[in-house]
N, C-alpha and C. Protein backbone atom coordinates (compact mmCIF):
# COMPACT_ATOMS: atom_id res chain seq x y z
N UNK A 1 14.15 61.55 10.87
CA UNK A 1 15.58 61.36 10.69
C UNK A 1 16.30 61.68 12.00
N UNK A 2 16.98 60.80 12.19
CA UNK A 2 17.66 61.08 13.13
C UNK A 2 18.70 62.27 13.06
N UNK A 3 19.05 63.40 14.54
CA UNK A 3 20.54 64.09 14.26
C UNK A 3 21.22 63.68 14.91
N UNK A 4 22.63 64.23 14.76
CA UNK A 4 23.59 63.30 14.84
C UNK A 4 23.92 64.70 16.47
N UNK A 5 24.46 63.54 17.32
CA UNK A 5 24.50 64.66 18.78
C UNK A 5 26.36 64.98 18.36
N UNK A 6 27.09 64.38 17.69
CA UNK A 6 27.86 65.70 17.58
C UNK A 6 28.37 65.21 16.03
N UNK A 7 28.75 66.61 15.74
CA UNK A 7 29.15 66.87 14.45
C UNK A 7 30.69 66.96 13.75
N UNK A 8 31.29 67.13 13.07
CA UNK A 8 32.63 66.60 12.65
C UNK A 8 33.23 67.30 13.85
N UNK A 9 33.24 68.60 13.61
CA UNK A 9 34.00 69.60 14.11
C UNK A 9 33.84 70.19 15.58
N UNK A 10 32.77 69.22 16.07
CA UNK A 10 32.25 69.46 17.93
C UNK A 10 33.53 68.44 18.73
N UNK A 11 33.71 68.82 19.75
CA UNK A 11 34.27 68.10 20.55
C UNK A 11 33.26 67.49 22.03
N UNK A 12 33.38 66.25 22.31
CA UNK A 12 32.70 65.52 23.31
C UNK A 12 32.76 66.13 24.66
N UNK A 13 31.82 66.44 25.16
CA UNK A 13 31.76 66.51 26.85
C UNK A 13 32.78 65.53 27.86
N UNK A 14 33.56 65.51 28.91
CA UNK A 14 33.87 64.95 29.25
C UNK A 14 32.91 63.90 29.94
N UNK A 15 31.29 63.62 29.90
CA UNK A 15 30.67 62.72 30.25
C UNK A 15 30.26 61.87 28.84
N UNK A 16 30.73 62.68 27.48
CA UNK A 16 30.50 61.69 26.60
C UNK A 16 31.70 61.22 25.84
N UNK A 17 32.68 61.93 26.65
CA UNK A 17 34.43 60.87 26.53
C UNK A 17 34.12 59.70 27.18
N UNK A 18 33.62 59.61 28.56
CA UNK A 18 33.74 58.44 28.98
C UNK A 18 32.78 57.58 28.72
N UNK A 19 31.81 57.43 28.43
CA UNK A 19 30.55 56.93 27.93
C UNK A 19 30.74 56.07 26.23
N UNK A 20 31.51 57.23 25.44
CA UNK A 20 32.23 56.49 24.00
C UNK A 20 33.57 55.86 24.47
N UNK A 21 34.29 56.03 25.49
CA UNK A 21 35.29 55.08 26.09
C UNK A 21 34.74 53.81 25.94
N UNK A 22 34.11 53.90 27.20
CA UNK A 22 33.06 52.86 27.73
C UNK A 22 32.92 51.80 26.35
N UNK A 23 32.15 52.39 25.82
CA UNK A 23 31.14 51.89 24.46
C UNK A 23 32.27 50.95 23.50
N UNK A 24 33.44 52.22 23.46
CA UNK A 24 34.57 51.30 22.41
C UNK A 24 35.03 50.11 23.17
N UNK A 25 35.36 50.23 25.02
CA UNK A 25 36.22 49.15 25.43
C UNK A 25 34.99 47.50 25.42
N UNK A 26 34.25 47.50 25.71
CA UNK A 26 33.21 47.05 25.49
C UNK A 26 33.04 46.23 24.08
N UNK A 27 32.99 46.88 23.28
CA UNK A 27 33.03 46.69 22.03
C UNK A 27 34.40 45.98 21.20
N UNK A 28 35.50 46.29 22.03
CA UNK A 28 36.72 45.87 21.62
C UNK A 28 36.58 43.95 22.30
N UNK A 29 36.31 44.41 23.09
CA UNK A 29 36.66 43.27 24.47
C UNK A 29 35.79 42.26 24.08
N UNK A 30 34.36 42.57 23.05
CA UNK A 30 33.82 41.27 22.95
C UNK A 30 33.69 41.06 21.70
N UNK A 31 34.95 41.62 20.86
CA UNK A 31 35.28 41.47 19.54
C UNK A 31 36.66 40.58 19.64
N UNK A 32 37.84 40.99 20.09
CA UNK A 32 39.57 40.54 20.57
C UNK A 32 39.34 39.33 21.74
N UNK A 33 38.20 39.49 22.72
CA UNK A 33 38.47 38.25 23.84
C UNK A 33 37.46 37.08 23.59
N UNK A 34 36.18 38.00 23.98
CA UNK A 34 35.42 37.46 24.11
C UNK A 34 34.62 36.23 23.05
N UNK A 35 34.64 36.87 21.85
CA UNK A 35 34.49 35.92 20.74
C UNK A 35 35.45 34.77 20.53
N UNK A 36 36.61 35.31 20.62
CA UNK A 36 37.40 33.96 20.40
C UNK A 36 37.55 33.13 21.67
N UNK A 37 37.12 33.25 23.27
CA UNK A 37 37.30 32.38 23.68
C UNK A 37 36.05 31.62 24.00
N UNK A 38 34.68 31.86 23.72
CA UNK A 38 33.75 31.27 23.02
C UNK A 38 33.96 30.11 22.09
N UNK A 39 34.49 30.59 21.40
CA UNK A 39 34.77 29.38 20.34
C UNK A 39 36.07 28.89 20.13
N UNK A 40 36.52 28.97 21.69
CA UNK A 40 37.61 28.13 21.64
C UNK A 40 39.13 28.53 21.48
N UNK A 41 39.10 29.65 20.54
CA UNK A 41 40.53 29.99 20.26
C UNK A 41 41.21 30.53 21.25
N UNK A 42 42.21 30.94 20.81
CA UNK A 42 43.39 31.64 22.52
C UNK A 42 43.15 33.29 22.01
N UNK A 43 42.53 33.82 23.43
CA UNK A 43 42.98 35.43 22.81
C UNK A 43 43.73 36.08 22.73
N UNK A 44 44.89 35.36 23.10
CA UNK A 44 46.36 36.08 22.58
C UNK A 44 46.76 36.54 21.07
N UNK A 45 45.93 34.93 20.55
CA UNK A 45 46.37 34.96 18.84
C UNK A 45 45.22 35.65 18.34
N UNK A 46 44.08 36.26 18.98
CA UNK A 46 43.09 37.33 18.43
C UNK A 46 43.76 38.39 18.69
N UNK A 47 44.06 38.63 19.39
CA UNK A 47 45.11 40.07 20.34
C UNK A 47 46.30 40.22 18.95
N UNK A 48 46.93 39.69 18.81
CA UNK A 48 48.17 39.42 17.85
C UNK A 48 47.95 39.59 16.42
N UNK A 49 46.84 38.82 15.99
CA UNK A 49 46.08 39.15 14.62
C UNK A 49 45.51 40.48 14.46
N UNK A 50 44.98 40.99 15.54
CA UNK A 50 44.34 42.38 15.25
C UNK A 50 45.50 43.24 15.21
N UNK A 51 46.17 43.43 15.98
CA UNK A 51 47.55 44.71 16.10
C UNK A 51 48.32 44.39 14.40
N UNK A 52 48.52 42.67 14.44
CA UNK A 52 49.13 42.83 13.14
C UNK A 52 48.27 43.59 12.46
N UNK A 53 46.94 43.00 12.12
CA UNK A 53 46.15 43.47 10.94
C UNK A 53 45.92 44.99 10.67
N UNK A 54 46.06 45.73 12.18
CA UNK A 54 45.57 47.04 12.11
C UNK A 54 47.28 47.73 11.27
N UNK A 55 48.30 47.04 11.97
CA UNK A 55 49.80 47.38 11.00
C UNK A 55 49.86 47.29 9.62
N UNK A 56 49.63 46.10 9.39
CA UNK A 56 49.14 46.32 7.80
C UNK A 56 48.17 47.08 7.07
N UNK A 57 47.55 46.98 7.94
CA UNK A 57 46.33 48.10 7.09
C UNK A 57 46.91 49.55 7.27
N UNK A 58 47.77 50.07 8.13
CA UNK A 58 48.57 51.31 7.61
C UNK A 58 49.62 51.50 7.23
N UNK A 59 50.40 50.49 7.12
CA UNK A 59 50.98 50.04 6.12
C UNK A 59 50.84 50.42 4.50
N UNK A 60 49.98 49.23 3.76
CA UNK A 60 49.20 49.62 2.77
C UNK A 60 48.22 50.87 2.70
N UNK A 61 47.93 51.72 3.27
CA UNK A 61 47.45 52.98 3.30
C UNK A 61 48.09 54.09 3.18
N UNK A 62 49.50 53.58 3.58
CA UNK A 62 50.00 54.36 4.00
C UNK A 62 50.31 55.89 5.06
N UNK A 63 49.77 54.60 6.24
CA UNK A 63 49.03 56.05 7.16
C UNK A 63 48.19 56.69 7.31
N UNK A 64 47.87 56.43 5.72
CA UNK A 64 46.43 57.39 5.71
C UNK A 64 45.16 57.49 6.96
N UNK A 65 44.13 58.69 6.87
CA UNK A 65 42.94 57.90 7.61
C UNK A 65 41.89 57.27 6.75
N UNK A 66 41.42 56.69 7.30
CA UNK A 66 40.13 56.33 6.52
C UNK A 66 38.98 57.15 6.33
N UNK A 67 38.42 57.15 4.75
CA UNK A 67 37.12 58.04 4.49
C UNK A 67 35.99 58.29 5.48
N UNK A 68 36.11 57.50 6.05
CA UNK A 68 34.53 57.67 7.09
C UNK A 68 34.99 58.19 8.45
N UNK A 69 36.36 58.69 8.42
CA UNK A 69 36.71 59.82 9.71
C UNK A 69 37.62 60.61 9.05
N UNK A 70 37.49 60.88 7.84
CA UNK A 70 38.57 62.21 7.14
C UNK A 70 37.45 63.74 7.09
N UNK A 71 37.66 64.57 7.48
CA UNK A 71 36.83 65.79 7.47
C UNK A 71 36.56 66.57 6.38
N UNK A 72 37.32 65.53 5.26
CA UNK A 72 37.38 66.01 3.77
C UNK A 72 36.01 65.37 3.45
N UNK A 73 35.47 64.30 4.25
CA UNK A 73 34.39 63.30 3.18
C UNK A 73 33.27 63.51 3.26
N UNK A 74 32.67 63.89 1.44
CA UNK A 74 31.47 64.13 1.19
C UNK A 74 30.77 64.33 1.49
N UNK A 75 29.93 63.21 2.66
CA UNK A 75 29.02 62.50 3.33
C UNK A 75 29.04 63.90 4.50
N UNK A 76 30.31 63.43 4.72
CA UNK A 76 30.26 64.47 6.53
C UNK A 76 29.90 66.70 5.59
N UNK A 77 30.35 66.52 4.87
CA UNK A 77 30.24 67.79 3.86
C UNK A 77 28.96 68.19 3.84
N UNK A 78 28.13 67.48 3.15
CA UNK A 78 26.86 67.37 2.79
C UNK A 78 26.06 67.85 4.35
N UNK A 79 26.40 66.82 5.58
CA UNK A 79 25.23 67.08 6.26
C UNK A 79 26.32 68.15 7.34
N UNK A 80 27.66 68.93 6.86
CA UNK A 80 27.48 70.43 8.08
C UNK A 80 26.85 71.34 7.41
N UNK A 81 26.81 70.90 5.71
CA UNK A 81 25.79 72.02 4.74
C UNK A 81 24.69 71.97 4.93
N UNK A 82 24.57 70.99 5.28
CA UNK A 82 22.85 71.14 5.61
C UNK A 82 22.08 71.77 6.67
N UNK A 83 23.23 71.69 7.98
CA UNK A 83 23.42 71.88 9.44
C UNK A 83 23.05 73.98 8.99
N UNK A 84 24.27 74.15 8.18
CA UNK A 84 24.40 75.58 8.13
C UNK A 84 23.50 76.42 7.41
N UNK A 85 22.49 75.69 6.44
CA UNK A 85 21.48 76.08 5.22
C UNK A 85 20.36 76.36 6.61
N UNK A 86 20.11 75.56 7.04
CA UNK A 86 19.19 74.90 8.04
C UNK A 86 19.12 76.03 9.08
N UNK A 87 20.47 76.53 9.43
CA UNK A 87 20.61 77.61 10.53
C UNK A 87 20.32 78.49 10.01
N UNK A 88 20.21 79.07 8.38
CA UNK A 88 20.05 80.59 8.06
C UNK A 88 18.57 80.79 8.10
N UNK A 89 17.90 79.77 7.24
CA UNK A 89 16.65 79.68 6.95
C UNK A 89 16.02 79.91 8.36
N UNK A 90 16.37 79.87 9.85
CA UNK A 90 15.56 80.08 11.31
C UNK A 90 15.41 81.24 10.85
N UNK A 91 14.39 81.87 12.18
CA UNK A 91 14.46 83.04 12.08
C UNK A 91 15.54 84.13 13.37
């Protein structure tokens, strides 16, 4: 099983700020540009669709965050309990 190199409540190295920078701009750029001018479309109106879409979606949320980065969720619960069970049981 894989572990996870950081955990809800860790904060990033400044060599793995820029590295998950990196990773997101990357990731943005050949999601918003790159795909749509592949196939043609203008990436303005990908650029335009996403900002709207990300507005609406907090919008209808109402701000909220989403479950899979709230420090309330289960999932993330489960494995700092496990993290901390894990630490007593050493010797």
């Amino acid at each position: 099983m894989n572990k996870p190199i950081l955990d809800i409540q860790d904060r990033p190295t400044a060599g793995q700020w820029v590295t998950l920078s990196l990773q997101h701009l990357f990731a943005m750029f050949g999601a918003t540009i790159l795909v749509p001018y592949l196939v043609g479309l203008d990436p303005s109106i990908a650029l335009l669709t996403s900002g709207l879409g990300t507005l609406a979606f907090l919008l209808i949320t109402k701000w909220q965050v989403p479950a899979y980065l709230a420090p309330r969720s289960p999932t993330l619960r489960r494995s700092s309990r496990r993290k901390r069970l894990a630490a007593r049981e050493r010797p």
